[in-house]
Protein backbone atom coordinates (compact mmCIF):
# COMPACT_ATOMS: atom_id res chain seq x y z
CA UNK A 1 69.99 -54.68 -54.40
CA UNK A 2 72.30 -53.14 -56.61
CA UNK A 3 75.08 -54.82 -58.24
CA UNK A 4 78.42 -53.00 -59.15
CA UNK A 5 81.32 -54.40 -60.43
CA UNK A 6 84.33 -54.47 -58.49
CA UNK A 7 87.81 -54.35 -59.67
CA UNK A 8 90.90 -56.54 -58.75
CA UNK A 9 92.80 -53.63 -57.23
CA UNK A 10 89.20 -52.47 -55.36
CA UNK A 11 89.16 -55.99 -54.08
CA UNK A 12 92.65 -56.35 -52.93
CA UNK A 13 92.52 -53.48 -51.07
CA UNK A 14 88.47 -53.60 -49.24
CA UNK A 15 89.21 -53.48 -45.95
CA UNK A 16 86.74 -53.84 -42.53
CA UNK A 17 87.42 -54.32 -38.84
CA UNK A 18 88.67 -57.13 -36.70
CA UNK A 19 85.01 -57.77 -35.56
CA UNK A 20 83.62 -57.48 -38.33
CA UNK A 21 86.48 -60.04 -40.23
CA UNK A 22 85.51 -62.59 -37.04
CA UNK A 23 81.88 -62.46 -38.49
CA UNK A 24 82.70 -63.13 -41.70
CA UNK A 25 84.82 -66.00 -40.80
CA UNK A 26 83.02 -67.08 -38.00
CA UNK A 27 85.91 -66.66 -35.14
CA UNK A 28 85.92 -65.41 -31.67
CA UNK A 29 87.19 -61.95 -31.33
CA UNK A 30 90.11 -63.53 -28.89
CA UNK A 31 90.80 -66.19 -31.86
CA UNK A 32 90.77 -63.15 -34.19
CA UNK A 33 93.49 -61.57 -32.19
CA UNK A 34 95.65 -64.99 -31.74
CA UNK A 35 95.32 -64.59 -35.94
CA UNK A 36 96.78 -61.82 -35.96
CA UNK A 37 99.31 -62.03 -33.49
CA UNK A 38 100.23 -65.28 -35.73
CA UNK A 39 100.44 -63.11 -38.99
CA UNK A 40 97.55 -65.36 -40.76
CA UNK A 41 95.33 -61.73 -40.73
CA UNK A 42 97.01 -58.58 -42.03
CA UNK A 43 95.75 -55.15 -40.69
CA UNK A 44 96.73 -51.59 -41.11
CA UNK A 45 95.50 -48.45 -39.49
CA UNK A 46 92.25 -48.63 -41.72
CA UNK A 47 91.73 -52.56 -40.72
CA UNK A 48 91.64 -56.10 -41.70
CA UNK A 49 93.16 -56.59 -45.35
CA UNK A 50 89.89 -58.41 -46.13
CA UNK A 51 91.21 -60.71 -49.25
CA UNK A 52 94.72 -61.44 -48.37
CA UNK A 53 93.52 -62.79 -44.82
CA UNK A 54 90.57 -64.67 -45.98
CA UNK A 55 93.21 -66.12 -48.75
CA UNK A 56 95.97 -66.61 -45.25
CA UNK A 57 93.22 -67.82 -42.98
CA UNK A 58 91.32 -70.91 -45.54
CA UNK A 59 95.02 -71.86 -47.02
CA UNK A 60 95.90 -72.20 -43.28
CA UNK A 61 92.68 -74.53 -42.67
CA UNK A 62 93.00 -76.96 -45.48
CA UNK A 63 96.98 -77.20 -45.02
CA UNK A 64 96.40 -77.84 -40.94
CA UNK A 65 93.66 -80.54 -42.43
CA UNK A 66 96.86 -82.81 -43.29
CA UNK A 67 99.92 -81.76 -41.87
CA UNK A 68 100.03 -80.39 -38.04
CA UNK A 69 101.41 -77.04 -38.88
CA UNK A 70 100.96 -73.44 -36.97
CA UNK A 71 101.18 -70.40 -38.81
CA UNK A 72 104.83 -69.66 -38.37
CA UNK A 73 106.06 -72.75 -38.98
CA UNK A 74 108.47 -72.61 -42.17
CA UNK A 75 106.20 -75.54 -43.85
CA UNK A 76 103.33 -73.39 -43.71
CA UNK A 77 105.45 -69.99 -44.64
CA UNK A 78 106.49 -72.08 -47.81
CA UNK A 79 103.18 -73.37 -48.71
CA UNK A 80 101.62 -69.54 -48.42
CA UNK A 81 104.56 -68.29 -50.86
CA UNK A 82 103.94 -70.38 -53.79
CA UNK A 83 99.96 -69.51 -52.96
């Protein structure tokens, strides 16, 4: 295995499919889509922006953990922004 470094811009913008973001995550592809239709996963033509959705999704978990919150509630929108 090799081992390269990675930058913060290289990172910011790695990008991968829907299915292959559900597999990562562990999500259904139809819970995938309801994530995206939500705005909690950002794509693009070239896919799933890998770290700001992983960063969207896990914020989303803990902050649903103790407050009942959906992802466009403005509690949640605030919470994100100072993320």
């Amino acid at each position: 295995m090799t081992v390269t470094k990675t930058t913060k811009t290289e990172l910011s913008t790695a990008r991968c499919s829907m299915s292959e973001f559900g597999r990562i995550v562990g999500l259904s592809r139809g819970r995938i889509w309801q994530l995206k239709r939500a705005g909690l996963i950002l794509t693009d033509e070239s896919g799933v922006l890998v770290a700001e959705s992983i960063k969207r999704f896990w914020l989303y978990r803990a902050v649903r953990r103790y407050v009942e919150t959906q992802p466009t509630d403005e509690y949640f929108q605030r919470v994100l922004m100072t993320a």
